[in-house]
Protein backbone atom coordinates (compact mmCIF):
# COMPACT_ATOMS: atom_id res chain seq x y z
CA UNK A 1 88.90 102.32 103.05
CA UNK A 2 87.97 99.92 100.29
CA UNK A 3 87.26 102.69 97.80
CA UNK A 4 90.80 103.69 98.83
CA UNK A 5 91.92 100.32 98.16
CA UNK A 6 90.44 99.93 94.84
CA UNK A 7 91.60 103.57 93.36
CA UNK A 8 94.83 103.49 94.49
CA UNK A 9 96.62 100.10 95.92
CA UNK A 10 94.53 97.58 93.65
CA UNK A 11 97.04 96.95 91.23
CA UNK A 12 99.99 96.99 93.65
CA UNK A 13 97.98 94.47 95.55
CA UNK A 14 97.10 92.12 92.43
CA UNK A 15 101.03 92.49 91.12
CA UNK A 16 102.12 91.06 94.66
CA UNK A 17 99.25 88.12 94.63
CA UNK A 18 100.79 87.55 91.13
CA UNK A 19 104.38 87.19 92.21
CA UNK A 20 103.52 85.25 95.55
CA UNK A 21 101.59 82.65 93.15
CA UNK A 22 104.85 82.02 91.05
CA UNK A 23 106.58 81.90 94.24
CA UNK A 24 104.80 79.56 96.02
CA UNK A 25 102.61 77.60 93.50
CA UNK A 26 104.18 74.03 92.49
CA UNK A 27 103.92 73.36 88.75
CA UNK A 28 102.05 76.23 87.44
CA UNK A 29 100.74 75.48 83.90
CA UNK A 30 100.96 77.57 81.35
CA UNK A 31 97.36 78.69 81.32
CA UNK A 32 97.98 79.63 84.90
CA UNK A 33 100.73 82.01 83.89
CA UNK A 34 98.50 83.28 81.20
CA UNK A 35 95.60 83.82 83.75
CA UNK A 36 97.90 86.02 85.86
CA UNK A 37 99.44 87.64 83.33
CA UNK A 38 96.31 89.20 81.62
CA UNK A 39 94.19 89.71 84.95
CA UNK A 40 97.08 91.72 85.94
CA UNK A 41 97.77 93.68 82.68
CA UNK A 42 93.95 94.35 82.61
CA UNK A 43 93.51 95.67 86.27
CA UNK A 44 96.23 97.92 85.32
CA UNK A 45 94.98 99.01 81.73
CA UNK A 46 91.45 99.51 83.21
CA UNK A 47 91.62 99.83 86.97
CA UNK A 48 94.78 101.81 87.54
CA UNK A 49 95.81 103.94 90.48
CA UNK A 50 94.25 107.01 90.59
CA UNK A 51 97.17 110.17 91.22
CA UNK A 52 96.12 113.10 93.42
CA UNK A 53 93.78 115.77 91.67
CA UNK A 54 93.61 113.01 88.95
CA UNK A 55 89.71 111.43 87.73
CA UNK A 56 89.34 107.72 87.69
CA UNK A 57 88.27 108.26 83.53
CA UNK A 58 91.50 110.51 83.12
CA UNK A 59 93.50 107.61 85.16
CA UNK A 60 92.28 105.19 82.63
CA UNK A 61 93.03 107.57 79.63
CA UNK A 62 96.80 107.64 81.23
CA UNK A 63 97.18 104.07 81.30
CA UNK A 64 96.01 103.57 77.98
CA UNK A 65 98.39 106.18 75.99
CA UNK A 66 101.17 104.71 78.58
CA UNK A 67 100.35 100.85 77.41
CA UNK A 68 100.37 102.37 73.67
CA UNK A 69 103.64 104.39 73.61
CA UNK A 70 105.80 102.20 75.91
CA UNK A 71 108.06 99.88 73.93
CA UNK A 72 108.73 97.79 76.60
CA UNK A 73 105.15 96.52 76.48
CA UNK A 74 105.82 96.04 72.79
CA UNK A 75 109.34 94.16 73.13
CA UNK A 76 107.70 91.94 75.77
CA UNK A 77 104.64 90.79 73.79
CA UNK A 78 107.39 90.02 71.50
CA UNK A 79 109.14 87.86 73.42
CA UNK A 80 106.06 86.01 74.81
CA UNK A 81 104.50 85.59 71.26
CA UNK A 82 107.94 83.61 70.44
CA UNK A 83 108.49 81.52 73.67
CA UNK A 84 104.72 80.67 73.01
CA UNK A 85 104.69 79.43 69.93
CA UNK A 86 107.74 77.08 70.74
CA UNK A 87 105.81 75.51 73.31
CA UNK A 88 102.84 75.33 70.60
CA UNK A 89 105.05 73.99 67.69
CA UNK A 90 105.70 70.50 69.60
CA UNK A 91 106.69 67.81 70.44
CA UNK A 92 108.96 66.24 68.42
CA UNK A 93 109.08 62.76 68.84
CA UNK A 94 112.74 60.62 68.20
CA UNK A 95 112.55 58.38 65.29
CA UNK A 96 114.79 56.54 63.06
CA UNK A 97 116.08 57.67 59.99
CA UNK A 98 117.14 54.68 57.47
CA UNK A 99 118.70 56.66 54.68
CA UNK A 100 121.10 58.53 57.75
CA UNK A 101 121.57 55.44 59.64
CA UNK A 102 120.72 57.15 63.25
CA UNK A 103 118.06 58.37 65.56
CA UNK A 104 116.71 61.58 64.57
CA UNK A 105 114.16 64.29 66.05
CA UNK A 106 111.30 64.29 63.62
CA UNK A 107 110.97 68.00 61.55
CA UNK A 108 107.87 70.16 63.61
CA UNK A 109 105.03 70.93 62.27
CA UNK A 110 106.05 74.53 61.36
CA UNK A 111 109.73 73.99 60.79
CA UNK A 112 110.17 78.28 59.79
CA UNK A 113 109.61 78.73 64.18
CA UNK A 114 110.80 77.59 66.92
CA UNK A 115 109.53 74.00 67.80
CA UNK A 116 109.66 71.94 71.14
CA UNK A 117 110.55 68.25 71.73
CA UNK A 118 109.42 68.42 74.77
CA UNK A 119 106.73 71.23 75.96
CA UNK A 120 106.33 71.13 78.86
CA UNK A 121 110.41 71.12 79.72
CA UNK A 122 109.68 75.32 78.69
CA UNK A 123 106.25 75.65 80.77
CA UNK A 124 108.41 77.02 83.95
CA UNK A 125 110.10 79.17 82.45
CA UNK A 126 107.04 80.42 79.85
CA UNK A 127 105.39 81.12 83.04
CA UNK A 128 108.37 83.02 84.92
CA UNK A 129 108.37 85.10 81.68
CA UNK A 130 104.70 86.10 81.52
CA UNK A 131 104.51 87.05 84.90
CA UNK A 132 107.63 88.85 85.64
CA UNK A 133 107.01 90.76 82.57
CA UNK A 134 103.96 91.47 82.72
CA UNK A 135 104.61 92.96 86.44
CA UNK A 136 107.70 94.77 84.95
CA UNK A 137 105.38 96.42 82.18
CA UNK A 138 102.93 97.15 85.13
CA UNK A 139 105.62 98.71 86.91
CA UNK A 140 107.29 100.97 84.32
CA UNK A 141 103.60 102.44 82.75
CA UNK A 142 101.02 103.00 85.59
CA UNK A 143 102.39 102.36 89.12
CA UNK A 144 103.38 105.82 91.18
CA UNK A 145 107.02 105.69 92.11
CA UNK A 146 106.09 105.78 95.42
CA UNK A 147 104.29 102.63 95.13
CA UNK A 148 107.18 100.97 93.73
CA UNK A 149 108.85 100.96 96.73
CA UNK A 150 105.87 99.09 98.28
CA UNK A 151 106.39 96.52 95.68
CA UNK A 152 110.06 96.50 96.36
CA UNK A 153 109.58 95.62 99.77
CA UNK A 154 106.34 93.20 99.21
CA UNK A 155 108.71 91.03 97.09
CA UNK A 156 111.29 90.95 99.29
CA UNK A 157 109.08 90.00 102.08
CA UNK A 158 107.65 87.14 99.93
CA UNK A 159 111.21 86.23 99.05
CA UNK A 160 111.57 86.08 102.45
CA UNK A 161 109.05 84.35 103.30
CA UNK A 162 109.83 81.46 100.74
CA UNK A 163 112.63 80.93 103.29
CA UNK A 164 110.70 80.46 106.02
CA UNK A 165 108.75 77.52 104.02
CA UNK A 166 111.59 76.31 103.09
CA UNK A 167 112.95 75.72 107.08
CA UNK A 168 109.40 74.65 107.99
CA UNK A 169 109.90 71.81 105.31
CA UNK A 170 113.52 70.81 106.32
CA UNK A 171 111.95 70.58 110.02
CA UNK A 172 109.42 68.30 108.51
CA UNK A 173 111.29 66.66 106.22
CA UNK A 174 114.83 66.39 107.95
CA UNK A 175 116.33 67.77 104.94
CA UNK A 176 117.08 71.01 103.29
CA UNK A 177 114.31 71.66 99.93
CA UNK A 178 115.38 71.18 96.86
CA UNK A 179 112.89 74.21 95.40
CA UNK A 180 112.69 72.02 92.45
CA UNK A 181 109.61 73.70 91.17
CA UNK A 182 111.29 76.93 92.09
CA UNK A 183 114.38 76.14 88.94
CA UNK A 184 116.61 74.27 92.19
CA UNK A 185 118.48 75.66 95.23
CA UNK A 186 120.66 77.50 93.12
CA UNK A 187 118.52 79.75 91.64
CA UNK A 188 116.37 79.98 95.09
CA UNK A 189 119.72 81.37 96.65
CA UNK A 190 120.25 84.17 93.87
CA UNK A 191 116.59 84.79 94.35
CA UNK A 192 117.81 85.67 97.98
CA UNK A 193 120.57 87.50 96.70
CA UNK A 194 119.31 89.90 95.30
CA UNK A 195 116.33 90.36 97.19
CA UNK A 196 118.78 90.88 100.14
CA UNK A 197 120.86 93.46 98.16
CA UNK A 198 117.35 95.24 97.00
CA UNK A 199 116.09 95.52 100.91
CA UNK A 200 119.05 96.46 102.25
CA UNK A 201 119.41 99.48 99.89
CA UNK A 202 115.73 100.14 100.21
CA UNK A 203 116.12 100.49 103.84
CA UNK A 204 118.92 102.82 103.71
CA UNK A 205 116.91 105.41 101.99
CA UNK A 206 113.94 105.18 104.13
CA UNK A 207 116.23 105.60 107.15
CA UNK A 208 117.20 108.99 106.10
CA UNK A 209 113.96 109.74 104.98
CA UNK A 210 112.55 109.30 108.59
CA UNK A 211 110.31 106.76 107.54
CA UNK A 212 110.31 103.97 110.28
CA UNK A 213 107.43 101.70 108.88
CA UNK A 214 108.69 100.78 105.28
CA UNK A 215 113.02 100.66 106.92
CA UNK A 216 111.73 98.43 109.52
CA UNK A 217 109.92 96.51 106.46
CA UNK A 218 112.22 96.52 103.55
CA UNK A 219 114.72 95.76 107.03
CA UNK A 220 112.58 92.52 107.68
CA UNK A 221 112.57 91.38 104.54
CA UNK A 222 116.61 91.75 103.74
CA UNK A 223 116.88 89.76 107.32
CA UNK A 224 114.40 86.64 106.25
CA UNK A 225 115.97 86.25 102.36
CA UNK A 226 119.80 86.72 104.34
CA UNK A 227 118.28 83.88 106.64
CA UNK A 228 117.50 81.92 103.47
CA UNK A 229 120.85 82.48 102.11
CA UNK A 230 122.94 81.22 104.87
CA UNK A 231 120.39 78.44 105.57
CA UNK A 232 120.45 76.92 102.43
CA UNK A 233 123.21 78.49 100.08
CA UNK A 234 125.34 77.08 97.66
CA UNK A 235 129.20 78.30 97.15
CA UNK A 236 128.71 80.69 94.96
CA UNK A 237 125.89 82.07 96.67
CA UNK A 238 127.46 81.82 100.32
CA UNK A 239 130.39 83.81 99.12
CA UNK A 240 128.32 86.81 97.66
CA UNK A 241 126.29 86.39 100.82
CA UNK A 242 129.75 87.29 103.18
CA UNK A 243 130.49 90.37 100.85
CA UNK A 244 127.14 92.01 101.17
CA UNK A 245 126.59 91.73 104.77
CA UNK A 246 130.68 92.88 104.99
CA UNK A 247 129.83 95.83 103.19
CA UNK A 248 126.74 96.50 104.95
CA UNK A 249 128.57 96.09 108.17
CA UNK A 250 131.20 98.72 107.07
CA UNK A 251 128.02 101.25 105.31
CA UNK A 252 125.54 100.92 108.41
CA UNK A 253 128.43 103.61 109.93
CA UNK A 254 128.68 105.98 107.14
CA UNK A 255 124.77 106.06 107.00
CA UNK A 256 124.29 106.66 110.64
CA UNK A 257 126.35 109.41 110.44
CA UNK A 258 125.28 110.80 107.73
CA UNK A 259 121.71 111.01 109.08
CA UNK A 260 122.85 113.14 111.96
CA UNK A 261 120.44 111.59 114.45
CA UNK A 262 121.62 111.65 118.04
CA UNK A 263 122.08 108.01 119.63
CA UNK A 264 124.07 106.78 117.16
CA UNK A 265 125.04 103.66 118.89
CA UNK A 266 121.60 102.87 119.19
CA UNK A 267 120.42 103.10 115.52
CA UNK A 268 123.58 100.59 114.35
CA UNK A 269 121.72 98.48 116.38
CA UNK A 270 118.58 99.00 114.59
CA UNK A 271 120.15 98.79 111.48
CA UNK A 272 122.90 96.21 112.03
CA UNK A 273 120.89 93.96 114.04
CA UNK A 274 118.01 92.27 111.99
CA UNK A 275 120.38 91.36 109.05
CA UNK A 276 123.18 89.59 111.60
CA UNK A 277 119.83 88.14 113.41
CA UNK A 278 118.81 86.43 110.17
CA UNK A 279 122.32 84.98 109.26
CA UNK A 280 122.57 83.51 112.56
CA UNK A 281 119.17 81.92 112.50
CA UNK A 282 119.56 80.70 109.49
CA UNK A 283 122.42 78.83 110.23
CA UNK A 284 121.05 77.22 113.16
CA UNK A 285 118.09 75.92 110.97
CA UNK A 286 117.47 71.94 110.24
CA UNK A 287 118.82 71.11 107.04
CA UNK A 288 121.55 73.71 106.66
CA UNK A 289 124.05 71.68 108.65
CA UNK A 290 123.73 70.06 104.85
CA UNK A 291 124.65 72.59 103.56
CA UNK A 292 127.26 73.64 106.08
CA UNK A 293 129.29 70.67 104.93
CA UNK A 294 129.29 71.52 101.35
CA UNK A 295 131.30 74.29 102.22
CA UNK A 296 133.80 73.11 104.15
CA UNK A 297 137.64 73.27 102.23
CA UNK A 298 137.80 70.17 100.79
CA UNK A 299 134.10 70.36 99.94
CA UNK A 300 134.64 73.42 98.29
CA UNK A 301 137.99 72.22 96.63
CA UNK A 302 135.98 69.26 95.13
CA UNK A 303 133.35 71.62 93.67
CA UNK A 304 135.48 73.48 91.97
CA UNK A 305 137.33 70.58 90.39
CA UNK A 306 134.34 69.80 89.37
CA UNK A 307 132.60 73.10 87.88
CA UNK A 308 136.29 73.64 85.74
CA UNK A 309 135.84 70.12 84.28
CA UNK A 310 132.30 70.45 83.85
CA UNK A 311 132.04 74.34 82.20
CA UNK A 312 134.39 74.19 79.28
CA UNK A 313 132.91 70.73 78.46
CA UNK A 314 129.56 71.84 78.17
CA UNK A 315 130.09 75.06 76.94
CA UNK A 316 131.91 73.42 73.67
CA UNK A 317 128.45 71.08 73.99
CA UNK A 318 126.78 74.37 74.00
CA UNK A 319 128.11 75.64 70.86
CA UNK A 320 128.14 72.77 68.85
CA UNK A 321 124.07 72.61 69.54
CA UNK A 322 123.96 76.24 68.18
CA UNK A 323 125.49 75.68 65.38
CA UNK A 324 123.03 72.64 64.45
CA UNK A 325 120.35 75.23 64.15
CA UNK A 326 121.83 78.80 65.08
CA UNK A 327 118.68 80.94 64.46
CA UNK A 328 116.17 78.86 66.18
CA UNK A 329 117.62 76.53 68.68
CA UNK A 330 116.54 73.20 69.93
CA UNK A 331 113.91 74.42 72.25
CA UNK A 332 112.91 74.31 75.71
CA UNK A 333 115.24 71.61 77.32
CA UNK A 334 116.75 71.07 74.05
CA UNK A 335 120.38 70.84 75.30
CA UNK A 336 120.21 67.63 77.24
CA UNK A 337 118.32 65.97 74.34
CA UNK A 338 120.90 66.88 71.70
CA UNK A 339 124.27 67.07 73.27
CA UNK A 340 124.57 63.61 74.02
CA UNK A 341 124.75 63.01 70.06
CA UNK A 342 127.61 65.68 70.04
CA UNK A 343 129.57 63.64 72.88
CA UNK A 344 132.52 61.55 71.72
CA UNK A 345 135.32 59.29 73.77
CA UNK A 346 135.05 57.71 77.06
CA UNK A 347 136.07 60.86 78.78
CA UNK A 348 133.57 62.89 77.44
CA UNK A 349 130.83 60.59 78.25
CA UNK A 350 132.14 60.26 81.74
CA UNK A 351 131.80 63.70 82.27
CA UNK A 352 128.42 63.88 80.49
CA UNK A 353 126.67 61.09 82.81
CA UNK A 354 128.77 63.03 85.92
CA UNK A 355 126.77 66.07 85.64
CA UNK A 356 123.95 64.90 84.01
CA UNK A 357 121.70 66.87 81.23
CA UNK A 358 122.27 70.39 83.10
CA UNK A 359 123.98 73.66 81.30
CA UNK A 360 125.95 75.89 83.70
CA UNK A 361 125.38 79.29 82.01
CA UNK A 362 122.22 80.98 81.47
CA UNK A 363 123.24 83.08 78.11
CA UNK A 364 124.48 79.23 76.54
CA UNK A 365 121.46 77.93 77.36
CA UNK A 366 119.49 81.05 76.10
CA UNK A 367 121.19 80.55 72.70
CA UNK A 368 120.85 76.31 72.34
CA UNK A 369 117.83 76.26 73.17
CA UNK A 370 116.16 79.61 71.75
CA UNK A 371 118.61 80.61 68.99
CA UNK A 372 119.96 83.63 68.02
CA UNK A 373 116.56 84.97 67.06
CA UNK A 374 115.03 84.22 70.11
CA UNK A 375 117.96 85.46 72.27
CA UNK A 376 117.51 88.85 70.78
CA UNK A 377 113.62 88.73 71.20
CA UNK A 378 114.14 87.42 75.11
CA UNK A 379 116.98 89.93 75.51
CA UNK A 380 115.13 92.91 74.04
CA UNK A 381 112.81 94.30 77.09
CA UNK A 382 115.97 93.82 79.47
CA UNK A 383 117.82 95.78 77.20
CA UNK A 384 114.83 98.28 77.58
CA UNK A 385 114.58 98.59 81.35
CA UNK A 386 118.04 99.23 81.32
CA UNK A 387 119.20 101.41 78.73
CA UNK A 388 116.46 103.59 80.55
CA UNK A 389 118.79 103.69 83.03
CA UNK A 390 121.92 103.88 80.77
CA UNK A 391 120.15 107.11 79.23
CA UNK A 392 119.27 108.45 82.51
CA UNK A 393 122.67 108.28 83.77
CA UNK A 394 124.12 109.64 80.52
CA UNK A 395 121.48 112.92 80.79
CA UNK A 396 122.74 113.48 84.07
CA UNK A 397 126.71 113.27 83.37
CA UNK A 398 126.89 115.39 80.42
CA UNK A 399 124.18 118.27 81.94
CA UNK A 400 126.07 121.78 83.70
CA UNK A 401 122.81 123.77 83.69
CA UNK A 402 120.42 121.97 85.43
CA UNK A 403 120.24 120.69 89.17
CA UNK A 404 119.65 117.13 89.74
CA UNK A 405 118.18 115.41 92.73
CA UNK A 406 120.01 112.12 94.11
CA UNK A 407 117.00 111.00 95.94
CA UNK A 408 116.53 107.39 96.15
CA UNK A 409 120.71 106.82 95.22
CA UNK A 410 120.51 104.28 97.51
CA UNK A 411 117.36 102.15 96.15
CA UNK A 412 119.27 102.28 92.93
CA UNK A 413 122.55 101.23 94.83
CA UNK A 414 121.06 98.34 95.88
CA UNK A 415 118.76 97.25 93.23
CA UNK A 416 122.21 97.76 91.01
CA UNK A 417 124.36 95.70 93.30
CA UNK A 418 121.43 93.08 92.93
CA UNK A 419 121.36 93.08 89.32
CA UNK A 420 124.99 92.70 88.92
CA UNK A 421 125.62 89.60 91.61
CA UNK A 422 122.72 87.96 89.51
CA UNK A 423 123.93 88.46 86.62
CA UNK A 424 126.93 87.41 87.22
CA UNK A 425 125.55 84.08 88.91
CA UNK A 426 123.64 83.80 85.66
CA UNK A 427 127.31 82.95 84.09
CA UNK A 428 128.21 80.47 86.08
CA UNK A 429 124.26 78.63 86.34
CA UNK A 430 120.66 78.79 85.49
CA UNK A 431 118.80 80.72 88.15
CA UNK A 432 116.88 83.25 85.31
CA UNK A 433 115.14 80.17 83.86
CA UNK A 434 113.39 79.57 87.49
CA UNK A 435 110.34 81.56 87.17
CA UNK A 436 110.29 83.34 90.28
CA UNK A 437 114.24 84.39 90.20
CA UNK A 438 113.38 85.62 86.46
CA UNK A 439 110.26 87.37 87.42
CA UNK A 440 112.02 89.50 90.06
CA UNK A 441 114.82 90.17 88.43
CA UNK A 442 112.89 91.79 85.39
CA UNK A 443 110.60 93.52 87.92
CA UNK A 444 113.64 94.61 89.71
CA UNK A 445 115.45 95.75 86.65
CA UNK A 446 111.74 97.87 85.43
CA UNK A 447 112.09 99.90 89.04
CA UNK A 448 115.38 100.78 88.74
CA UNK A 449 115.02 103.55 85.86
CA UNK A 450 112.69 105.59 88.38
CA UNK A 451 115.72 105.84 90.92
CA UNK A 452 117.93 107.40 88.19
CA UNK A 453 118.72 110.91 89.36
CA UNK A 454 116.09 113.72 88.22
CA UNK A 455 115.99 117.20 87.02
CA UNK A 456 114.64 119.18 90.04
């Protein structure tokens, strides 16, 4: 059993005890990140799963050529090497300048790279970075497809189980969590999202595979993060929340069907029932009544008075912080130290000490505080996982010779449907700079080329 272990499900088990530490491991420093990161990346490069009628020797000579040809690996050491070295080239402290009559941030060290005024403002997310990646690299070169799905449905299950912390602490506390260490409830709830969205599709295909075990897992798992979700969500969230479970509602019958197993009453049940179970028990949970409130009309109405006064305001604070340094940026946490000297009138600073140093829009906040050269570095291995995909689906359009098989459609369905609602919540907040929320979305995004269809 442990040889089997070792050969085969070592990795898989070390990439799960990887993401469960970012999950569940309050104020991670940066070393710890880079302790995960390279125990992980070694296990793989030197211990990795060993394929049927495959040597361990000739296992390790596949990972190696796989490390060394994949550009993803390449692009993300990239993209590391240059959040790194921000965090390195800092801090910069405020000082006065005489001849310029105002406060200034003194030059860095090396003023040709990025710099930080503050370091460890960028440790979360330096983390989130190293350890999604390097899962996502893990992923893409030496894990079996097969085992993907097991790490699919371990993530979702620690997703899930975040939520279950999280209502143990409101029972505690009284209160919902704010996940602070986690980037804030916001980014918690897309974390939920699309871990939700990834399950549910997961469990779809393995119910018309005939495989009970991993649907009643992936099944679980969808039902704790929806429990999460409706416990704890914000707007935005809640309302993405009500259209998956709608659509699942109105899919579970199609899929039944489809299946052609007798009883069909009884496996809606099975499939309907755990998702509806975790809504419901989520919103019976202490500290979502909270919650609750903040979604009630005029709650709602006030939010969004709110978010279109806030957005435009601090986008224009956005851009005017790129253009004070467009190809580097200000740094980790840059915005809310250099905005407020871009802020003029009464009105402005009203709205400025209303919503506080925050900047509602991941992609702004990408470019003021990384720059347009570290935007393209950060952006580069997503662009790689998925214009796998893009190429994928492009093969298979424009082929009329060979015969493709649509197996796993449905992983891909959902992991897509994931992608997108996070993505799109990335417009409208911040949840890819909390380290978890980035680290499964990347991981997420370096499954979904295997579920592209295939030549048979």
């Amino acid at each position: 059993m442990f040889r089997i272990l070792l050969t085969k499900y070592w990795v898989l088990a070390h990439l799960l005890v990887t993401a469960g530490t970012l999950c569940f491991v309050p104020g991670l420093p940066a070393f710890g990140g880079i302790w995960l990161a390279a125990s992980l990346l070694l296990m793989a490069r030197f211990l990795p799963p060993v394929l049927k009628g495959e040597s361990f020797w000739l296992a390790r000579n596949r990972a190696a050529e796989a490390f060394r040809t994949d550009i993803a690996f390449w692009a993300s050491a990239l993209a590391v090497l240059w959040v790194g070295i921000g965090l390195l080239n800092g801090p910069r402290d405020l000082t006065y300048a005489a001849e310029l009559r105002r406060w200034v941030f003194a030059t860095p060290r090396l003023p040709f790279l990025p710099s930080s005024i503050d370091p460890a403002e960028g440790v979360p997310f330096f983390v989130g970075l190293l350890g999604g990646l390097a899962g996502a690299v893990t992923l893409r070169t030496v894990v079996p497809r097969g085992q993907r799905l097991f790490a699919l449905i371990g993530l979702g299950l620690l997703s899930g189980a975040l939520a279950v912390v999280g209502a143990a602490v409101a029972g505690i506390a009284g209160e919902a969590p704010a996940f602070a260490w986690l980037g804030g409830r916001f980014a918690v709830c897309v974390l939920w999202l699309l871990m939700a969205c990834v399950g549910l599709g997961v469990a779809s295909e393995q119910f018309l595979e005939a495989r009970m075990p991993t649907c009643a897992a992936a099944l679980a798992g969808a039902a704790l993060n929806l429990m999460g979700l409706a416990a704890y969500a914000t707007p935005f969230a809640a309302a993405c929340g009500i259209l998956v479970v709608a659509v699942w509602l109105v899919f579970v019958g199609f899929l039944v069907r489809g299946a052609g197993r007798g009883r069909a009453m009884l496996w809606n049940c099975v499939l309907l029932l755990p998702p509806l179970f975790g809504v419901a028990l989520g919103l019976t949970l202490p500290g979502a009544a909270a919650c609750r409130a903040a979604l009630a009309p005029d709650a709602l109405a006030a939010a969004w008075q709110a978010f279109a006064d806030q957005w435009p305001f601090r986008a224009g604070l956005a851009l005017e912080v790129v253009g004070a340094d467009p190809m580097l940026g200000a740094g980790p946490g840059g915005f809310g130290h250099l905005a407020p000297f871009h802020v003029k009138g009464a009105q402005a600073w009203a709205l400025w000490k209303a919503g506080g140093s925050a900047l509602p829009c991941d992609l702004l906040r990408l470019l003021a505080e990384r720059g347009m050269m570290g935007a393209v570095f950060l952006l580069l291995p997503g662009g790689v996982f998925l214009g796998r995909c893009l190429m994928r689906w492009t093969e298979y359009r424009q082929n009329r010779v060979r015969r493709y098989s649509l197996r796993y459609v449905f992983v891909l369905g959902g992991s897509l449907t994931g992608v997108a609602l996070t993505l799109l919540a990335a417009w409208v907040g911040t949840p890819l700079h909390g380290p978890a929320t980035l680290a499964a979305f990347v991981m997420v995004c370096a499954c979904m080329g295997g579920w592209m269809p295939r030549p048979r």
